[in-house]
Protein backbone atom coordinates (compact mmCIF):
# COMPACT_ATOMS: atom_id res chain seq x y z
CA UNK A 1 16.76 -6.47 -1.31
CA UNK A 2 17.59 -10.29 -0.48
CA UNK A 3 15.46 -10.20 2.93
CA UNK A 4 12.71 -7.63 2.25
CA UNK A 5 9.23 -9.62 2.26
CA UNK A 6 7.69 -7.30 -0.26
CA UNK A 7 10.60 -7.69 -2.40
CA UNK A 8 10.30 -11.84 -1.95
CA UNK A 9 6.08 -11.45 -3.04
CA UNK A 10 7.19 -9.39 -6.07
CA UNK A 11 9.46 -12.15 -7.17
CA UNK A 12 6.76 -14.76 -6.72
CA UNK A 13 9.29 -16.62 -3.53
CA UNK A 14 6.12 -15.84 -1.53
CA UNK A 15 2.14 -16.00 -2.33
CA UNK A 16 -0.34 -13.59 -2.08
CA UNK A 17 -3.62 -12.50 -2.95
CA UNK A 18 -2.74 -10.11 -6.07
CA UNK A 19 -5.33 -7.88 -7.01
CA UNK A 20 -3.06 -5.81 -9.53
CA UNK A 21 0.15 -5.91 -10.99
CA UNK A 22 1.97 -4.17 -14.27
CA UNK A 23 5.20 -3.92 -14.55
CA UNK A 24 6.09 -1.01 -12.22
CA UNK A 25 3.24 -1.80 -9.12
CA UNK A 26 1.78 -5.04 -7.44
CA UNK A 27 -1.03 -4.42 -5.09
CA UNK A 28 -2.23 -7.16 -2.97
CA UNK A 29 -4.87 -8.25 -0.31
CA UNK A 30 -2.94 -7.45 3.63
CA UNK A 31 -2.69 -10.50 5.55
CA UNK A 32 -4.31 -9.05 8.65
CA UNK A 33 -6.78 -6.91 7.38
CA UNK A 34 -8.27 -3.65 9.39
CA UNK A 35 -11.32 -3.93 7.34
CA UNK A 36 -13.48 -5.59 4.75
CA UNK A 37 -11.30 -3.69 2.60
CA UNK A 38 -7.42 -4.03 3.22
CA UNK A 39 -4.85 -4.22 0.47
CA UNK A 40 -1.47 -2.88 -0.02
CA UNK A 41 0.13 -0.88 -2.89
CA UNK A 42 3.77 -1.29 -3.36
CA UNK A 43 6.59 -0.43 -6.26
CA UNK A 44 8.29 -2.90 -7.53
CA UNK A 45 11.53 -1.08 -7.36
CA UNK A 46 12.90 -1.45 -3.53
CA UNK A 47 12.30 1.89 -1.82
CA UNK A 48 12.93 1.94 2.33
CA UNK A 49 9.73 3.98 2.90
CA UNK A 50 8.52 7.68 1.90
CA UNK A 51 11.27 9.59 3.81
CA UNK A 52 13.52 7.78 0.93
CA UNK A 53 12.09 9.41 -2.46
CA UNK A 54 14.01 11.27 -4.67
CA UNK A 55 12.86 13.13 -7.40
CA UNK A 56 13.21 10.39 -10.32
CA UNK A 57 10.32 8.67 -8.12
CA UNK A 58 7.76 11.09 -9.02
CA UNK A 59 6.16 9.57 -11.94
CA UNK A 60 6.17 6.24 -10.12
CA UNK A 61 4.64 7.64 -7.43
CA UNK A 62 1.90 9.79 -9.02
CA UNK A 63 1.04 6.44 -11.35
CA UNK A 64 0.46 4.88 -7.70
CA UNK A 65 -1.63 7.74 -6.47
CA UNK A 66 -3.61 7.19 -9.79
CA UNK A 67 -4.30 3.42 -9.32
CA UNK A 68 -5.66 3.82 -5.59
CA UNK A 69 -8.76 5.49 -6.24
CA UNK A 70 -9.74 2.95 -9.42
CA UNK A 71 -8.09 0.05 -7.23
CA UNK A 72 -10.82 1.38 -4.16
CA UNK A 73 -13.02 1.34 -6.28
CA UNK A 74 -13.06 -2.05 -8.06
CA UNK A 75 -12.51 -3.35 -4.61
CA UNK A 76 -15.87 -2.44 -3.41
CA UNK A 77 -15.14 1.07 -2.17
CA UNK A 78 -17.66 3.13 -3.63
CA UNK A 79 -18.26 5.59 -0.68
CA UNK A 80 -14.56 6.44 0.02
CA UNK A 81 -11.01 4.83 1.49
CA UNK A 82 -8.17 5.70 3.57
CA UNK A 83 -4.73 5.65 2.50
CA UNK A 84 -2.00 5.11 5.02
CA UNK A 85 1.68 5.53 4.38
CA UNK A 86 3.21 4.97 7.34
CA UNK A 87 6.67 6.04 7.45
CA UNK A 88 9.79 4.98 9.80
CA UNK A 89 9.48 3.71 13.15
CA UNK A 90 8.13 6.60 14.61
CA UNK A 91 5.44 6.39 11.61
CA UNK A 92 4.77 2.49 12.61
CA UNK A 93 6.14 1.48 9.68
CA UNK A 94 6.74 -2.27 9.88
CA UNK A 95 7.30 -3.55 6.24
CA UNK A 96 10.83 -1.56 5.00
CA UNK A 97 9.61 -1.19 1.69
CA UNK A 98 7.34 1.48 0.34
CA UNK A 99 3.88 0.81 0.33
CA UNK A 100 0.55 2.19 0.24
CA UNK A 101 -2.20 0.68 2.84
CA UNK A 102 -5.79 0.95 1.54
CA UNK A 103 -8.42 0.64 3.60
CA UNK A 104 -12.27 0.74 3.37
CA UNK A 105 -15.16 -1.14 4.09
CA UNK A 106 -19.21 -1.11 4.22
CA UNK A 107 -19.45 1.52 7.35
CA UNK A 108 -17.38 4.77 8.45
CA UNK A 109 -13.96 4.11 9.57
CA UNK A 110 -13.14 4.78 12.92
CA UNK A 111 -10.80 8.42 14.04
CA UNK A 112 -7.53 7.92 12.87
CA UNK A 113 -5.84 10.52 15.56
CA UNK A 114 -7.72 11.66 18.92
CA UNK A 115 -7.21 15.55 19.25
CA UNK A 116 -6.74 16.23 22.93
């Protein structure tokens, strides 16, 4: 995708703080981090968001679910991390492009969703 930023880090058109890549997955520090902690893990491969997976995703995917935890960890998360996919508009998805926000820090993050 010509326009899609994530696509335009991936082929190096615009910087970032890389903290992983292979040749499948880039992960990289967020811009506007939520927390001491903030990165994003994205496939290389253009994907719109979750809602777009088909079945030929699911060894990219799990291979992503594999990395966050070790990713967390190296990253100074030794206590635990959120992951966020948000997904659509309604979601709060921002950022077209699959991707994996995770988030940790030194203290307890705050309540995601206030039951009421």
């Amino acid at each position: 995708m010509d326009n899609c930023i994530f696509c335009k880090i991936i082929r190096k058109e615009i910087p970032s703080n890389k903290i992983y890549e292979d040749d499948e997955i880039l992960a990289f520090n967020d811009i506007n981090p939520a927390a001491p902690v903030h990165f994003l893990l994205i496939p290389k491969l253009h994907i719109d968001s979750l809602a777009e997976i088909q079945d030929n995703h699911q060894k990219l995917l799990g291979k992503m679910l594999l990395l966050a935890p070790k990713l967390a960890k190296e990253q100074g998360c030794d206590d635990g991390f959120r992951t966020i996919i948000n997904t659509g508009r309604i979601g709060g998805q921002e950022v077209f492009h699959l991707h994996f926000h995770i988030i940790g820090g030194r203290e307890r993050l705050p309540v995601m969703i206030h039951h009421g």
